[in-house]
N, C-alpha and C. Protein backbone atom coordinates (compact mmCIF):
# COMPACT_ATOMS: atom_id res chain seq x y z
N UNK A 1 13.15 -3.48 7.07
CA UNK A 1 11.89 -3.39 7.76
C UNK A 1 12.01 -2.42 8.94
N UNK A 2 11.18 -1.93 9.02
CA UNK A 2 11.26 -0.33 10.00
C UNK A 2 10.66 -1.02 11.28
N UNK A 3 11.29 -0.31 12.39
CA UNK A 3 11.57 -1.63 13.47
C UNK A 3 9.61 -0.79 14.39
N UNK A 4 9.05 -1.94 14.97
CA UNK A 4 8.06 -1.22 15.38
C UNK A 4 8.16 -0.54 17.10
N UNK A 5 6.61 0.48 16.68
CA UNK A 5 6.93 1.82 17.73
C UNK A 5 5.76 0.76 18.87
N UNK A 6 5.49 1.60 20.26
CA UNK A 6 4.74 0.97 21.07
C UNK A 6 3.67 2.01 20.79
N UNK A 7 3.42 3.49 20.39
CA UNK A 7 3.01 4.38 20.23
C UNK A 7 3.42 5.09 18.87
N UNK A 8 2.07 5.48 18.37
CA UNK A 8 1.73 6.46 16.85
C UNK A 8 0.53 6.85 16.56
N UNK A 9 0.25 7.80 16.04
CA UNK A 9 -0.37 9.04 15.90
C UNK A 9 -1.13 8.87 14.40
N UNK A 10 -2.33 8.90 14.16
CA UNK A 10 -2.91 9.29 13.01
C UNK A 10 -3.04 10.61 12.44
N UNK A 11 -2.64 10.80 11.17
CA UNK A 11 -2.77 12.23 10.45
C UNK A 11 -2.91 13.30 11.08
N UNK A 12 -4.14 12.93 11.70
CA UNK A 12 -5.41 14.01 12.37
C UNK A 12 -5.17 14.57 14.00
N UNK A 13 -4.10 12.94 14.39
CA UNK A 13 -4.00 13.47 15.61
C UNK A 13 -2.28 14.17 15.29
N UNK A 14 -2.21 14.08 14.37
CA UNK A 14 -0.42 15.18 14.37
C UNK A 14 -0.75 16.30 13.84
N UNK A 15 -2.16 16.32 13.24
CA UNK A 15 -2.66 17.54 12.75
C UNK A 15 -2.63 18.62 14.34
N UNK A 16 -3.91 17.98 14.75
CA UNK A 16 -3.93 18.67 16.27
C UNK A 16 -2.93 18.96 17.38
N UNK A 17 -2.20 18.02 17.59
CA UNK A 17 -0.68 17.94 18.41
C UNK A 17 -0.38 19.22 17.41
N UNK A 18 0.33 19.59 16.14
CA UNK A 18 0.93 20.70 15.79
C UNK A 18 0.10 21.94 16.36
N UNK A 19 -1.23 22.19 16.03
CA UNK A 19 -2.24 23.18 16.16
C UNK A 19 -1.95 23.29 18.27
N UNK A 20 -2.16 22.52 18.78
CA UNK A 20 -1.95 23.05 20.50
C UNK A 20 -0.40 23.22 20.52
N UNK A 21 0.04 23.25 20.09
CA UNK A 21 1.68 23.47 19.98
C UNK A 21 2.11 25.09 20.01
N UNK A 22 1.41 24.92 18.73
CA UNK A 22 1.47 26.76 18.67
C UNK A 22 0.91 27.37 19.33
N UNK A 23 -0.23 26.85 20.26
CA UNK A 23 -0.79 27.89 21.23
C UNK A 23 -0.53 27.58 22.59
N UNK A 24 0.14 26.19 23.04
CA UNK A 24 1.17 25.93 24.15
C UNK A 24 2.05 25.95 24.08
N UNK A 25 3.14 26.13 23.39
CA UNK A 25 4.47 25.18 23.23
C UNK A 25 4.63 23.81 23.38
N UNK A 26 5.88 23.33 23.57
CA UNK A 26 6.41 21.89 23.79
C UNK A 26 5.00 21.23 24.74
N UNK A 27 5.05 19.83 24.42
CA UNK A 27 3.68 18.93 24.73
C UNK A 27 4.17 17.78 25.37
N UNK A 28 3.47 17.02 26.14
CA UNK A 28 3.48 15.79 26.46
C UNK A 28 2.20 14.89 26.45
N UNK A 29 2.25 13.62 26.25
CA UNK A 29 1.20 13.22 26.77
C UNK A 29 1.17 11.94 28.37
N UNK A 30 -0.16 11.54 28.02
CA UNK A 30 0.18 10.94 29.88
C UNK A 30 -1.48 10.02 29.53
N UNK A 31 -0.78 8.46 29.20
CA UNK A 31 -1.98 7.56 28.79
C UNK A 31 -3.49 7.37 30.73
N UNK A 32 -4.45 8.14 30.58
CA UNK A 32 -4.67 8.31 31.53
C UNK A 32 -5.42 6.60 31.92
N UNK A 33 -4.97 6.18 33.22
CA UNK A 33 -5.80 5.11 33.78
C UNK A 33 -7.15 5.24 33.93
N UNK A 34 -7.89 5.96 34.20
CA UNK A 34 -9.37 5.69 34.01
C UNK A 34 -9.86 6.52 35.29
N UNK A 35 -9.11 7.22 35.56
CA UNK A 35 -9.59 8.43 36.84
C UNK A 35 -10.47 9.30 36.34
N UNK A 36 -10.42 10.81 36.49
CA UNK A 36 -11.03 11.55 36.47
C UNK A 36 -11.69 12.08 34.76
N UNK A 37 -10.83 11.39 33.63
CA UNK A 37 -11.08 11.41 32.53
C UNK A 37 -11.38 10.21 31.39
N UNK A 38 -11.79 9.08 32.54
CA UNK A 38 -11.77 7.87 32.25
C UNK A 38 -10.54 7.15 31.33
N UNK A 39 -9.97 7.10 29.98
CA UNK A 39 -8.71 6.25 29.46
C UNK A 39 -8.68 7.24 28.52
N UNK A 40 -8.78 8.61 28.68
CA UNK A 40 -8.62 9.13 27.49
C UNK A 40 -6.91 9.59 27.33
N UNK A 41 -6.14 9.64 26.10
CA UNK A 41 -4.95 9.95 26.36
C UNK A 41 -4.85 11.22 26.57
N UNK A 42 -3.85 12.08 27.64
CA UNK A 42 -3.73 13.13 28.02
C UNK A 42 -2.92 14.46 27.98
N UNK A 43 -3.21 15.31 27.44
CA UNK A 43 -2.20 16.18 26.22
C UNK A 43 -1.98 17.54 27.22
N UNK A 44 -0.61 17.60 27.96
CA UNK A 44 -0.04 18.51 28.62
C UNK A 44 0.76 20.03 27.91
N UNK A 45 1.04 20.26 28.66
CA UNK A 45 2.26 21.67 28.09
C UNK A 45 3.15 20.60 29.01
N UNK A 46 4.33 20.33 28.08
CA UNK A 46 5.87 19.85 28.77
C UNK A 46 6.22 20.33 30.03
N UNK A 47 6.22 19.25 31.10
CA UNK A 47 6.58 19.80 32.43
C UNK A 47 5.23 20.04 33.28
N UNK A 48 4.02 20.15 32.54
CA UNK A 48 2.66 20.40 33.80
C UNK A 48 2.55 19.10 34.48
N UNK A 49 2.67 17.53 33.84
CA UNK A 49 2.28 16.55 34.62
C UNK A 49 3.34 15.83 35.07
N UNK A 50 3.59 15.86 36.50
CA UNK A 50 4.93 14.90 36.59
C UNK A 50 4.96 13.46 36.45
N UNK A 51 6.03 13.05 36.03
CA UNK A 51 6.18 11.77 35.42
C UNK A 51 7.70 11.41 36.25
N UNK A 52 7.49 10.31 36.78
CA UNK A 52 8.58 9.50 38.04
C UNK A 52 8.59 8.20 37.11
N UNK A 53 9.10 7.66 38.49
CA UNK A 53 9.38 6.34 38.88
C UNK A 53 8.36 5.05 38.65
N UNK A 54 7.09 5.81 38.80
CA UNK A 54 5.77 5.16 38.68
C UNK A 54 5.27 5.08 36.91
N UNK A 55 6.24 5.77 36.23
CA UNK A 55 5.76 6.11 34.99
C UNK A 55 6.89 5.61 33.53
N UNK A 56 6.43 4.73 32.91
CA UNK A 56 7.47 4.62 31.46
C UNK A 56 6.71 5.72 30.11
N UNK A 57 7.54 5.63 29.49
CA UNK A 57 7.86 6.29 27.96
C UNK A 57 7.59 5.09 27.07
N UNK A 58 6.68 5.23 26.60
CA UNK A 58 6.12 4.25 25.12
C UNK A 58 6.82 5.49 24.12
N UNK A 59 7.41 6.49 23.97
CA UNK A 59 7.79 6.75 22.62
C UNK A 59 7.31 8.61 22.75
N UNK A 60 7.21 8.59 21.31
CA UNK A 60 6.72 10.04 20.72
C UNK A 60 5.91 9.99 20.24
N UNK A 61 4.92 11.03 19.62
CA UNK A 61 4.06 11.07 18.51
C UNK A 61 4.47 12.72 18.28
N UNK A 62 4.28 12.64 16.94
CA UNK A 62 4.36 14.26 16.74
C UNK A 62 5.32 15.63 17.10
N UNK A 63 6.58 14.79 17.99
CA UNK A 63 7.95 15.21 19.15
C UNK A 63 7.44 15.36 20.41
N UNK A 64 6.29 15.00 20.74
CA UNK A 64 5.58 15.20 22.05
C UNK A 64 5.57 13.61 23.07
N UNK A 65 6.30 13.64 23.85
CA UNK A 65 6.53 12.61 24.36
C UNK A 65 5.14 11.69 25.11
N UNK A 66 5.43 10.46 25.14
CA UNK A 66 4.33 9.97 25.61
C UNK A 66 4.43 8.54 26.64
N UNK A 67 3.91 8.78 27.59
CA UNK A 67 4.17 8.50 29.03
C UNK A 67 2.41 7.20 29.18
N UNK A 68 2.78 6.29 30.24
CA UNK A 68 1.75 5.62 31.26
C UNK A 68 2.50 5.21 32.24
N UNK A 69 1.39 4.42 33.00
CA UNK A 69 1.88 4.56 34.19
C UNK A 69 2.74 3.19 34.15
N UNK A 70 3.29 2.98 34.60
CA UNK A 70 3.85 1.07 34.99
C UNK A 70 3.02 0.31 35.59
N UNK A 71 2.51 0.09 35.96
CA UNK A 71 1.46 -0.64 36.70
C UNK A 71 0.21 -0.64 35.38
N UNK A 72 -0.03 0.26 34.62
CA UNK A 72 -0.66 0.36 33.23
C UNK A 72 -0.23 -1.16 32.77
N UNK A 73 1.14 -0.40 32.25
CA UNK A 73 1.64 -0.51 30.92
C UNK A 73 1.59 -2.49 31.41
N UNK A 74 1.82 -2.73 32.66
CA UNK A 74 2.05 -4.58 32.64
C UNK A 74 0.24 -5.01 31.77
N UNK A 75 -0.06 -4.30 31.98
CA UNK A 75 -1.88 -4.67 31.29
C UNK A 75 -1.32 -4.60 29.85
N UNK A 76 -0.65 -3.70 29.23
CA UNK A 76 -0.73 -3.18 27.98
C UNK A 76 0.51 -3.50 26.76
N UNK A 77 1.37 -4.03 27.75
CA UNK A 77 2.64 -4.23 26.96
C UNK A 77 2.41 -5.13 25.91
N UNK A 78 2.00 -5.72 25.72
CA UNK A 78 1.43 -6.24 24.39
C UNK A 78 0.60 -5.49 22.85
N UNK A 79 0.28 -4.63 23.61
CA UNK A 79 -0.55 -3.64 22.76
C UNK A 79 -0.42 -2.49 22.25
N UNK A 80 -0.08 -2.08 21.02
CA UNK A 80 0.13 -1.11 19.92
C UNK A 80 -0.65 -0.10 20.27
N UNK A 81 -0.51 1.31 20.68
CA UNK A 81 -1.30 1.81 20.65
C UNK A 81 -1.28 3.24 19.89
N UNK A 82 -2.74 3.54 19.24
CA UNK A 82 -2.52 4.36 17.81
C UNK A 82 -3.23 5.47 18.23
N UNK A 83 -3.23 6.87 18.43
CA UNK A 83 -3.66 8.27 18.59
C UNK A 83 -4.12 9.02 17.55
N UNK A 84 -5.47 8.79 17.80
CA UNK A 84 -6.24 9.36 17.35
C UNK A 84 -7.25 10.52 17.37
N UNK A 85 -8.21 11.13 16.48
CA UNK A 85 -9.23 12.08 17.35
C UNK A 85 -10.11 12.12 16.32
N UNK A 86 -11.37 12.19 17.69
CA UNK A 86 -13.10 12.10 16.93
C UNK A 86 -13.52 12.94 17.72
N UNK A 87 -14.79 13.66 16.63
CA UNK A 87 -15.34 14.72 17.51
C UNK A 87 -15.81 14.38 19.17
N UNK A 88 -15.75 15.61 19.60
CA UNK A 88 -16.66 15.42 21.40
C UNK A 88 -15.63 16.27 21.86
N UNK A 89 -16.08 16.53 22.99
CA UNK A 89 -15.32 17.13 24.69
C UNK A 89 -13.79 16.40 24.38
N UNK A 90 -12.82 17.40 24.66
CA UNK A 90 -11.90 16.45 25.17
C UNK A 90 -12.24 16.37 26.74
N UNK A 91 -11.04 15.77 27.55
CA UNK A 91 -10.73 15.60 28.83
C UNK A 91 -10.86 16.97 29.26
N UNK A 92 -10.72 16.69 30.58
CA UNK A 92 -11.17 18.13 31.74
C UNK A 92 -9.70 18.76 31.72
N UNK A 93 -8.57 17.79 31.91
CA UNK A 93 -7.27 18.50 32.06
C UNK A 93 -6.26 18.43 30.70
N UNK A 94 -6.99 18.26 29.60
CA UNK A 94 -6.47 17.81 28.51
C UNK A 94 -6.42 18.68 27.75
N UNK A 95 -5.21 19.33 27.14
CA UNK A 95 -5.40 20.56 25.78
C UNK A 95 -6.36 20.86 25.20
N UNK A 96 -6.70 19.67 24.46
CA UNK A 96 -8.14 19.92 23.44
C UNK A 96 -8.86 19.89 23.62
N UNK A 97 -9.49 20.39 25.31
CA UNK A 97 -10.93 20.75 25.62
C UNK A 97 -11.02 22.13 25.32
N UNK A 98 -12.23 21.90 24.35
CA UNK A 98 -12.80 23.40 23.85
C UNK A 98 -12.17 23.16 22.80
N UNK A 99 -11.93 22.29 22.11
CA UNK A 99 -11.45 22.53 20.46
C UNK A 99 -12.52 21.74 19.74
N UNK A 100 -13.67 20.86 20.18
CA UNK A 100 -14.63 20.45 19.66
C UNK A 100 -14.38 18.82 18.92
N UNK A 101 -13.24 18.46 19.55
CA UNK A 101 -12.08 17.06 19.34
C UNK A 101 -11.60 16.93 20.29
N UNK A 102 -11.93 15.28 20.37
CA UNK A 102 -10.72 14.88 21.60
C UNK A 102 -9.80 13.52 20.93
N UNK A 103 -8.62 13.39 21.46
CA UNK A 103 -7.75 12.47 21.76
C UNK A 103 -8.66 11.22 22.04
N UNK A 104 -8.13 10.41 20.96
CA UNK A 104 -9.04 8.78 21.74
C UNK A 104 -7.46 7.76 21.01
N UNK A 105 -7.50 6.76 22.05
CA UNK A 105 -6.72 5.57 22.03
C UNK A 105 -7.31 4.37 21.31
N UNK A 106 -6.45 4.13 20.14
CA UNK A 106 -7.07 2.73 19.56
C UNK A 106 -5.87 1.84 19.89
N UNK A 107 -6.42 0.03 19.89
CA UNK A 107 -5.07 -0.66 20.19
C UNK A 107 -5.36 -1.72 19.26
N UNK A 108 -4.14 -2.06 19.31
CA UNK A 108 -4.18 -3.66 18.43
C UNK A 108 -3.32 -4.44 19.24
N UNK A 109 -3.19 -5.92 18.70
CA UNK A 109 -1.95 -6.93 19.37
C UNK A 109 -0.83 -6.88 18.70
N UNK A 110 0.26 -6.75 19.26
CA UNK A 110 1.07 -6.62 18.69
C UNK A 110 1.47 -8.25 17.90
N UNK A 111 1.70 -8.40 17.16
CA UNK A 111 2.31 -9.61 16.25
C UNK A 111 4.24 -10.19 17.56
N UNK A 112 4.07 -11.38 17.24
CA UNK A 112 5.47 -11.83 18.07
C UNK A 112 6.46 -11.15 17.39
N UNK A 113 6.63 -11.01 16.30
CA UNK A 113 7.80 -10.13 15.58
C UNK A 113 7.90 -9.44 16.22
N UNK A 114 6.87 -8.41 15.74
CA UNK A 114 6.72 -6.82 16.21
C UNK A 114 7.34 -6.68 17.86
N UNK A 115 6.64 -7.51 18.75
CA UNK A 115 7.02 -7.60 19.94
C UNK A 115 8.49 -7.87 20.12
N UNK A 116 9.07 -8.73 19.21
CA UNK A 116 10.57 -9.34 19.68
C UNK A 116 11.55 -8.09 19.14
N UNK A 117 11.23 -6.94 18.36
CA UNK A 117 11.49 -6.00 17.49
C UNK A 117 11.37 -4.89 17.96
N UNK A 118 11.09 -4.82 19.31
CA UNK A 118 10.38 -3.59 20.08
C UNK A 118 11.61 -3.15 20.67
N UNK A 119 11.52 -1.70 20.98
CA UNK A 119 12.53 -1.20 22.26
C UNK A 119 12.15 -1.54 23.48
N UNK A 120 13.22 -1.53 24.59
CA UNK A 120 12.59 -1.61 25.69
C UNK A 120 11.80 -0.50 26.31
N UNK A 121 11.13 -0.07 26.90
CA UNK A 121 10.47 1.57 27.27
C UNK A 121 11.35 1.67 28.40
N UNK A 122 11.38 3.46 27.99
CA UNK A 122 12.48 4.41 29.62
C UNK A 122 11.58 4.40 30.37
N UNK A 123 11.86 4.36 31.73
CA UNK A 123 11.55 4.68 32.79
C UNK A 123 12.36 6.02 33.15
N UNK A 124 11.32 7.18 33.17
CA UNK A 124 11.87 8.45 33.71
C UNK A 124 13.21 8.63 35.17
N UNK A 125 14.07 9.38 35.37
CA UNK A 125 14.67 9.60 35.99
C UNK A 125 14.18 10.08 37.17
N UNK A 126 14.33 10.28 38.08
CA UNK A 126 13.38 11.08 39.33
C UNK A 126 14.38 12.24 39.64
């Protein structure tokens, strides 16, 4: 049994992650709290958004790493969360504005298995 992720990507959104790749390079993302782009997840060039002490690693999607905040993640640690994209605007500081698609976050509960089966998440280095 393939051990479960905290973070994964639908088709469509590894479709797109490849497509800004080639026209950024290396990617990150950064699950946004509800500021200036309300909860949309947030798709960098590697290295534009800094990520500390204040911030864990739920995983990859697509080799593009993917980051929230800690203070998030105590809301969320329970919850699977799957990357996706439906038409609209992306975010203001987000890659796929102006691609006519944005990044949207779906979640589920994670099952007690799944949970007892989980990695622990990194906390970035400073």
């Amino acid at each position: 049994m393939a051990r479960a992720t905290r973070v994964d990507a639908t088709a469509e959104a590894l479709d797109l992650i490849e497509r800004l790749r080639a026209k950024h390079g290396a990617l990150m993302f950064h699950q946004s709290g509800g500021c200036c782009d309300g909860s949309s997840p947030m798709c960098y060039p590697l290295g534009e958004f800094m990520v500390g002490g204040s911030d864990v690693k739920l995983g990859e999607i697509g080799g593009a790493t993917f980051y929230m905040s800690a203070s998030q993640f105590e809301y969320w640690k329970h919850t699977k969360l799957t990357i996706d994209v439906v038409p609209g605007r992306g975010g203001m500081f987000s890659l796929e504005n102006g691609e006519g698609v944005r990044f949207l976050t779906r979640s589920s509960i994670f099952t007690e298995a799944e949970l007892a089966g989980l990695a622990p998440v990194e906390i970035p280095s400073m």
